[in-house]
Protein backbone atom coordinates (compact mmCIF):
# COMPACT_ATOMS: atom_id res chain seq x y z
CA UNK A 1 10.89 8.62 24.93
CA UNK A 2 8.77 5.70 24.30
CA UNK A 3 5.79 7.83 23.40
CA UNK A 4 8.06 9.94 21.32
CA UNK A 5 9.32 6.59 19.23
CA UNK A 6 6.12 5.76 18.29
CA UNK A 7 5.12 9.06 16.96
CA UNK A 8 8.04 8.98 14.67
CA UNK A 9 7.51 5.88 13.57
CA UNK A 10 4.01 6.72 12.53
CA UNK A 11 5.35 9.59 10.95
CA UNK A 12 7.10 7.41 8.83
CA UNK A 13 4.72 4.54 8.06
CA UNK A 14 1.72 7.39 7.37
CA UNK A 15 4.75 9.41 4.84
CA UNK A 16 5.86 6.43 3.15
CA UNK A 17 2.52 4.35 2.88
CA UNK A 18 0.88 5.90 0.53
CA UNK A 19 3.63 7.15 -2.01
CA UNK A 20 5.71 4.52 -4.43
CA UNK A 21 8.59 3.75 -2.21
CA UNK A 22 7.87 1.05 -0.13
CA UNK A 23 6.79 1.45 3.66
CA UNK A 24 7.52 -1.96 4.83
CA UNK A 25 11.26 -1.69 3.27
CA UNK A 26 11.92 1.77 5.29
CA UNK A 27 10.40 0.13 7.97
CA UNK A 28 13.07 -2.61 7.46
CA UNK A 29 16.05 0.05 6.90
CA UNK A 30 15.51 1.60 10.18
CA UNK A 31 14.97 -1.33 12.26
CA UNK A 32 19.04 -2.17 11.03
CA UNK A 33 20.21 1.11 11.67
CA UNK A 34 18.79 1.16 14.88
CA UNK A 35 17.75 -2.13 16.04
CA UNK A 36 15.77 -1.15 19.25
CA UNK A 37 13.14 -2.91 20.80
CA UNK A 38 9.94 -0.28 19.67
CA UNK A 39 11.57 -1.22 15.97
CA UNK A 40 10.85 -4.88 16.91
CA UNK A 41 7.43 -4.42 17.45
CA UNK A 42 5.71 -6.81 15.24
CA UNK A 43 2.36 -5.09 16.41
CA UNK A 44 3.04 -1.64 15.57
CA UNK A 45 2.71 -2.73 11.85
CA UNK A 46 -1.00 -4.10 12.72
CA UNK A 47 -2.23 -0.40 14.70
CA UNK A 48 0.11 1.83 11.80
CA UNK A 49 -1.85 0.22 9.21
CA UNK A 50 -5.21 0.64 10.72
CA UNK A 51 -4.42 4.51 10.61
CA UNK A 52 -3.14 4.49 7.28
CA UNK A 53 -6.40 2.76 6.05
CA UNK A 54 -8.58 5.20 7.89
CA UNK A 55 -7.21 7.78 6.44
CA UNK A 56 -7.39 6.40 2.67
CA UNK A 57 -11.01 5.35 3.67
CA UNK A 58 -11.68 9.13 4.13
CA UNK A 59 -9.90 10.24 1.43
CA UNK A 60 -11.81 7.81 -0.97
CA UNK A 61 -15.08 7.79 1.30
CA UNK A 62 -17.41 9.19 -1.92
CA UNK A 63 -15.80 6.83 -4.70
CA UNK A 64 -15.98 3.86 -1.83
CA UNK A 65 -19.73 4.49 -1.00
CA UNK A 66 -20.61 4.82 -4.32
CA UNK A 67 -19.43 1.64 -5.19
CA UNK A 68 -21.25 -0.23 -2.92
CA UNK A 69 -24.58 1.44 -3.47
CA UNK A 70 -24.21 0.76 -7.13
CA UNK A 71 -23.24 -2.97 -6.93
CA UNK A 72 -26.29 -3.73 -4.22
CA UNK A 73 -28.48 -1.65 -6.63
CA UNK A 74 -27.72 -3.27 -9.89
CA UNK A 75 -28.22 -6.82 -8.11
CA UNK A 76 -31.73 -5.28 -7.04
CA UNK A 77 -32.84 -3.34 -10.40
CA UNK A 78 -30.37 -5.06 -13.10
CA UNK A 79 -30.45 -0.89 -14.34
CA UNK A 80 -27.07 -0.74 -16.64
CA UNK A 81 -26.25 2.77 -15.04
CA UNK A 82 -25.58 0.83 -12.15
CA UNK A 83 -22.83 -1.62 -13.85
CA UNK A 84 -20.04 0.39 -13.63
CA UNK A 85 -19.30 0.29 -10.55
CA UNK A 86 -20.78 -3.41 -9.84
CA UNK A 87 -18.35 -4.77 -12.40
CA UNK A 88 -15.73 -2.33 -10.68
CA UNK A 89 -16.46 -3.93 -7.00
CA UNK A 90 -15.42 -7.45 -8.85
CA UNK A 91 -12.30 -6.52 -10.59
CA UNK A 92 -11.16 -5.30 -6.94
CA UNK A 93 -12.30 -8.39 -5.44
CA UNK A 94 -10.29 -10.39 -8.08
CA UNK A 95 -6.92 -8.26 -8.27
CA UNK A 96 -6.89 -8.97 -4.09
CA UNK A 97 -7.20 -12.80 -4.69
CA UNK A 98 -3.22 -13.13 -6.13
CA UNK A 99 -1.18 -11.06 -3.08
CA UNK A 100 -3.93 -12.26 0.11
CA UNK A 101 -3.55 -16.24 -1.22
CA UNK A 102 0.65 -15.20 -1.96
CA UNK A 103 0.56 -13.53 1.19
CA UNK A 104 -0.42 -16.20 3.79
CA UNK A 105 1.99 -18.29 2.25
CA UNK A 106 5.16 -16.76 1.98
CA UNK A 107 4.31 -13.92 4.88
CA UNK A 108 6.79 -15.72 7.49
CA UNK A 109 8.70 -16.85 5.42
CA UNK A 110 10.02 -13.29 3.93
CA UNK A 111 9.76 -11.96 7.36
CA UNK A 112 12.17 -14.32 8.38
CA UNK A 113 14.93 -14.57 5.38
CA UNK A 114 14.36 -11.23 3.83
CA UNK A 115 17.36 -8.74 4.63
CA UNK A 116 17.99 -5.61 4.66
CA UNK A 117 20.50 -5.95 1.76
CA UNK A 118 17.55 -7.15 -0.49
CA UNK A 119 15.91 -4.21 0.53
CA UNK A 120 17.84 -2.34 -1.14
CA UNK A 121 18.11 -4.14 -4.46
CA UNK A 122 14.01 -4.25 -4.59
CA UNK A 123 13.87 -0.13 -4.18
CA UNK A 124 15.99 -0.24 -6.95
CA UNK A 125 13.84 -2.69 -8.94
CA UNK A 126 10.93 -0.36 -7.92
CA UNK A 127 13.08 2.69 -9.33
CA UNK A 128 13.61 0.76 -13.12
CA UNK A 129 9.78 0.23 -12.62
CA UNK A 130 8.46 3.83 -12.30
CA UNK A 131 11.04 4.82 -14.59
CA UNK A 132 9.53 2.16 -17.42
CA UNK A 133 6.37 4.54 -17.08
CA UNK A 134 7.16 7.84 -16.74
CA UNK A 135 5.88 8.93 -19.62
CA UNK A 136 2.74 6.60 -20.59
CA UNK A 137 -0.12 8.22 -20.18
CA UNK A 138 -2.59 5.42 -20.93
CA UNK A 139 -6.74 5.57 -22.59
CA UNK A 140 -9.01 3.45 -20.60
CA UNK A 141 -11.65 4.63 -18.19
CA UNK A 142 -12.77 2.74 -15.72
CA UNK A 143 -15.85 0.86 -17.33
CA UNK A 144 -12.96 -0.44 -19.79
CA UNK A 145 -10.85 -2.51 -17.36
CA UNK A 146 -11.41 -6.14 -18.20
CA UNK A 147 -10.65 -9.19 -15.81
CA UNK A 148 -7.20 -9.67 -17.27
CA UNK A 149 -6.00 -6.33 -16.47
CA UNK A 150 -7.46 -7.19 -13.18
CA UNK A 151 -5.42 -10.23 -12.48
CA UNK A 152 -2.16 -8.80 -14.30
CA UNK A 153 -2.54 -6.02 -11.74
CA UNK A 154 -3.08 -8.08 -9.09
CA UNK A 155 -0.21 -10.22 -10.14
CA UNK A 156 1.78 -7.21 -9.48
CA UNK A 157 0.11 -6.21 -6.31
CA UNK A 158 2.03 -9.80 -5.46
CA UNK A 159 5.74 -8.59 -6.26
CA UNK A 160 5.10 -5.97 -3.62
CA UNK A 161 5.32 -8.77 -0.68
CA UNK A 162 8.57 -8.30 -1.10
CA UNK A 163 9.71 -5.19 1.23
CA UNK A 164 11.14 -2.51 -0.70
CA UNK A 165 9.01 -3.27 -3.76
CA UNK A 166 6.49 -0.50 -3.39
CA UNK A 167 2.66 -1.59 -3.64
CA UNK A 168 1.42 1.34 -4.68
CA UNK A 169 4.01 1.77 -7.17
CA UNK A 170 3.87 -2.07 -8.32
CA UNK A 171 -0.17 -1.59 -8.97
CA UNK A 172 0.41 1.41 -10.89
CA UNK A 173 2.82 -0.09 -13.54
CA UNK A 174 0.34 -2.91 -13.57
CA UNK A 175 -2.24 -0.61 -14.27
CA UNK A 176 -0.26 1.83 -16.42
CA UNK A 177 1.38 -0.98 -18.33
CA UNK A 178 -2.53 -2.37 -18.69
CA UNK A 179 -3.19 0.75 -20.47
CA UNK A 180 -5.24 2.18 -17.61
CA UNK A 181 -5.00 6.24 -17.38
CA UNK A 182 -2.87 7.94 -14.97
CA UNK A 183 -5.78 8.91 -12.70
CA UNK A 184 -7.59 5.42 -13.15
CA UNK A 185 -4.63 3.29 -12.17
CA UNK A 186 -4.11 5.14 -9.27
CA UNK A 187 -7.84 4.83 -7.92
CA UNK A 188 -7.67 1.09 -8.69
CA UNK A 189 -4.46 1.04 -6.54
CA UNK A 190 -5.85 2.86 -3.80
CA UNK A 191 -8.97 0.13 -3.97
CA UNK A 192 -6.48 -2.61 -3.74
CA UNK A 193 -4.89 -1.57 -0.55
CA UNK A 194 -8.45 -1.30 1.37
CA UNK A 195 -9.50 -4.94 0.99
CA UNK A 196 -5.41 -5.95 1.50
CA UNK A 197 -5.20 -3.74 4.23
CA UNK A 198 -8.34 -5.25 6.08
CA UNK A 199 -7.32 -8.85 5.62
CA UNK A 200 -3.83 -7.76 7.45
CA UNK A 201 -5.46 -5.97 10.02
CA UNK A 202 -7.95 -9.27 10.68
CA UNK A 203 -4.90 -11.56 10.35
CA UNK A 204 -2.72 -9.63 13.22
CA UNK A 205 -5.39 -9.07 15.59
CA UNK A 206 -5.33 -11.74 17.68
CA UNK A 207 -1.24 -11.42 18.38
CA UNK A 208 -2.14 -7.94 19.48
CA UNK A 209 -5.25 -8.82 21.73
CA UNK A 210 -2.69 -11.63 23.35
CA UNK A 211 0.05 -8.80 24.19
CA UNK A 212 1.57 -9.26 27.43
CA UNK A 213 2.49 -5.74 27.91
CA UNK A 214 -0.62 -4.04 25.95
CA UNK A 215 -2.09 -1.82 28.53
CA UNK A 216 1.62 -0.62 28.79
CA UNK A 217 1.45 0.00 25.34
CA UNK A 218 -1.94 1.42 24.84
CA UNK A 219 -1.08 5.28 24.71
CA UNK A 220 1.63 5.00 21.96
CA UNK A 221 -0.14 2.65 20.53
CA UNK A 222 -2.98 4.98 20.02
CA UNK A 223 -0.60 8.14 19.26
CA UNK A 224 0.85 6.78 16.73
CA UNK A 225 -2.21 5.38 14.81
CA UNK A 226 -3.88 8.81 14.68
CA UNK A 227 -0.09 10.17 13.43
CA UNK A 228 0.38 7.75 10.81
CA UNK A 229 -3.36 8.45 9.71
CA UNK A 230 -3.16 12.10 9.52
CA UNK A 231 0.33 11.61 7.93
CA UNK A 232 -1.01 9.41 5.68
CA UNK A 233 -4.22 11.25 4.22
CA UNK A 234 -1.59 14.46 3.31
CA UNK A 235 0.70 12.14 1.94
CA UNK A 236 -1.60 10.45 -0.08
CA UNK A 237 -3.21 13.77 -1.48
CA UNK A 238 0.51 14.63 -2.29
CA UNK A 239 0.73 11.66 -4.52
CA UNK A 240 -2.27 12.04 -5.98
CA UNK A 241 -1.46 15.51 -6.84
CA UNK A 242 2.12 14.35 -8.22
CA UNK A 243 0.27 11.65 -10.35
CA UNK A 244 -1.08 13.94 -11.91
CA UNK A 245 1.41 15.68 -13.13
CA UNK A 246 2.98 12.81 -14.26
CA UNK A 247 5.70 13.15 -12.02
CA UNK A 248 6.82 9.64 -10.97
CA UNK A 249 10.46 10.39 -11.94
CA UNK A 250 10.87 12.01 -8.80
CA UNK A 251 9.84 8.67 -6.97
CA UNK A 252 12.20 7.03 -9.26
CA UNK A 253 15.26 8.98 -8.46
CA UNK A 254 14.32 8.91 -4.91
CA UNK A 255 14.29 5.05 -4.44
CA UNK A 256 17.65 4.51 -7.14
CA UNK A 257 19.49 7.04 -4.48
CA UNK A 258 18.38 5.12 -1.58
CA UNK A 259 18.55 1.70 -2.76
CA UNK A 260 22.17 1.57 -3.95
CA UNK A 261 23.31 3.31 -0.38
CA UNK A 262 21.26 0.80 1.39
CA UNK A 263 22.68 -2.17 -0.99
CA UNK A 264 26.38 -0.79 -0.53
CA UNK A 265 26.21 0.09 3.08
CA UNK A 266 24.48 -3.36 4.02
C-alpha cells in the first residue's frame, strides 16, 4: 500500500508539473482530502522533483547542450554566431534571480500559513491569467528578448510561490504578455524551471540525507521518482503540443472548475 501511494503520487506530481495548473496546489488539495502520513512527506517533494527535472532535461537535452557550448564558445572566439545563445544563458540566469532570492524568504513561511482555501482562489487567479492570453500570439524570437522581459518574467516566475499559481503558466503570461511567441515563451519557461528546480533539489537535500526512516523509504522513494519522470516527459510533450495550438483555454477552464469547488468546499 505504501509502495502503491507513492506511485500515485508521482503520477500526479509528473501529470501536473509540467502543464499550467499548479503541482504544488494539487499537491496541497489532496493532502486535505486525505491527510495521511505519505501526504505529509515533506521529502517526497525533493525525490518527485528530481524526476520531473530529469525528464525535462531529456526532453530539452539538444536546446540545453547547445546553450552551453555556445556561451563557453563565444567567451573563447567572441564569433557573433555564438551570441545567441550566450546572451540566452544570461537572461535565464537573471529571470531565476527574483523567485530563488523570493523563495528562501518566504518558503516557510507559505508552507506554514498557506491553506488550502487560498489554493483555490490562486487556480482561479491562474485561470483569469491564461484566459488574458488565449489569443496573443506574440513576434519575438529568441535573439530579441531583452533583460527587461527577462526580469518581468522572472517577476512572474515569483507569483508562482504561491501554490495554486501555476509556474509554468505564470512564465508564459510573462513571456506572452512580453511579446515573446507562443513557442519561445514556452522554451524560456521550461529553462526557468531547470536552474529553479536544481536550487530546490540542493536546498532539500540535506533533510532527506538526515531521514530517520530512509532506508525504509528507499524503494518508494525510488518508484515514484522514475513515475513522476516518465509521467512528466509525456505530460510535458502534451503541453507542448497544446501550446501550439494555442489551446490554453482548456487549462483555463480546467483550473476556474477546480478552483471555485476547492474555494467553496474548503
Amino acid at each position: 500500500m505504501l509502495l502503491l501511494e507513492y506511485i500515485i503520487l508521482g503520477i500526479i506530481q509528473g501529470f501536473t508539473e509540467p502543464l499550467p495548473i499548479s503541482s504544488s496546489g494539487h499537491l496541497k488539495i489532496f493532502k486535505s482530502i486525505f491527510n495521511n502520513e505519505v501526504l505529509s512527506d515533506m521529502n517526497f517533494e525533493i525525490i518527485a522533483n528530481f524526476g520531473s527535472l530529469i525528464a525535462i532535461l531529456i526532453l530539452f537535452r539538444k536546446e540545453i547542450l547547445n546553450i552551453i557550448k555556445d556561451f563557453f564558445y563565444y567567451i573563447k572566439t567572441k564569433n557573433k554566431k555564438y551570441k545567441v545563445n550566450y546572451n540566452y544563458a544570461w537572461l535565464i540566469v537573471i529571470g531565476t534571480i527574483p523567485a530563488a532570492v523570493c523563495g528562501l524568504i518566504a518558503k516557510d513561511f507559505i508552507e506554514k500559513y498557506f491553506t488550502t482555501k487560498l489554493v483555490g482562489l490562486m487556480l482561479i487567479i491562474t485561470a483569469i491569467l491564461l484566459f488574458m492570453i488565449k489569443d496573443i500570439k506574440g513576434e519575438k524570437e529568441k535573439k530579441d528578448i531583452s533583460y527587461k522581459d527577462a526580469i518581468k518574467i522572472g517577476l512572474f516566475q515569483v507569483i508562482a510561490l504561491l501554490p495554486g499559481i501555476s509556474r509554468s503558466g505564470a512564465t508564459i503570461v510573462g513571456g506572452m504578455k512580453s511579446n515573446l511567441k507562443r513557442d519561445i515563451a514556452l522554451n524560456y519557461s521550461f529553462m526557468l524551471y531547470i536552474p529553479v528546480s536544481i536550487a530546490s533539489m540542493i536546498l532539500g537535500i540535506s533533510d532527506l540525507m538526515n531521514m530517520s526512516n530512509l532506508n525504509e523509504l528507499l524503494i518508494p522513494y525510488l518508484v515514484s521518482m522514475i513515475v513522476t519522470g516518465i509521467v512528466t516527459y509525456y505530460s510535458a510533450k502534451l503541453f507542448i503540443d497544446i501550446m501550439k495550438k494555442g489551446k490554453l483555454i482548456y487549462f483555463s477552464i480546467y483550473c476556474i472548475i477546480v478552483g471555485l469547488i476547492v474555494f467553496i468546499m474548503f
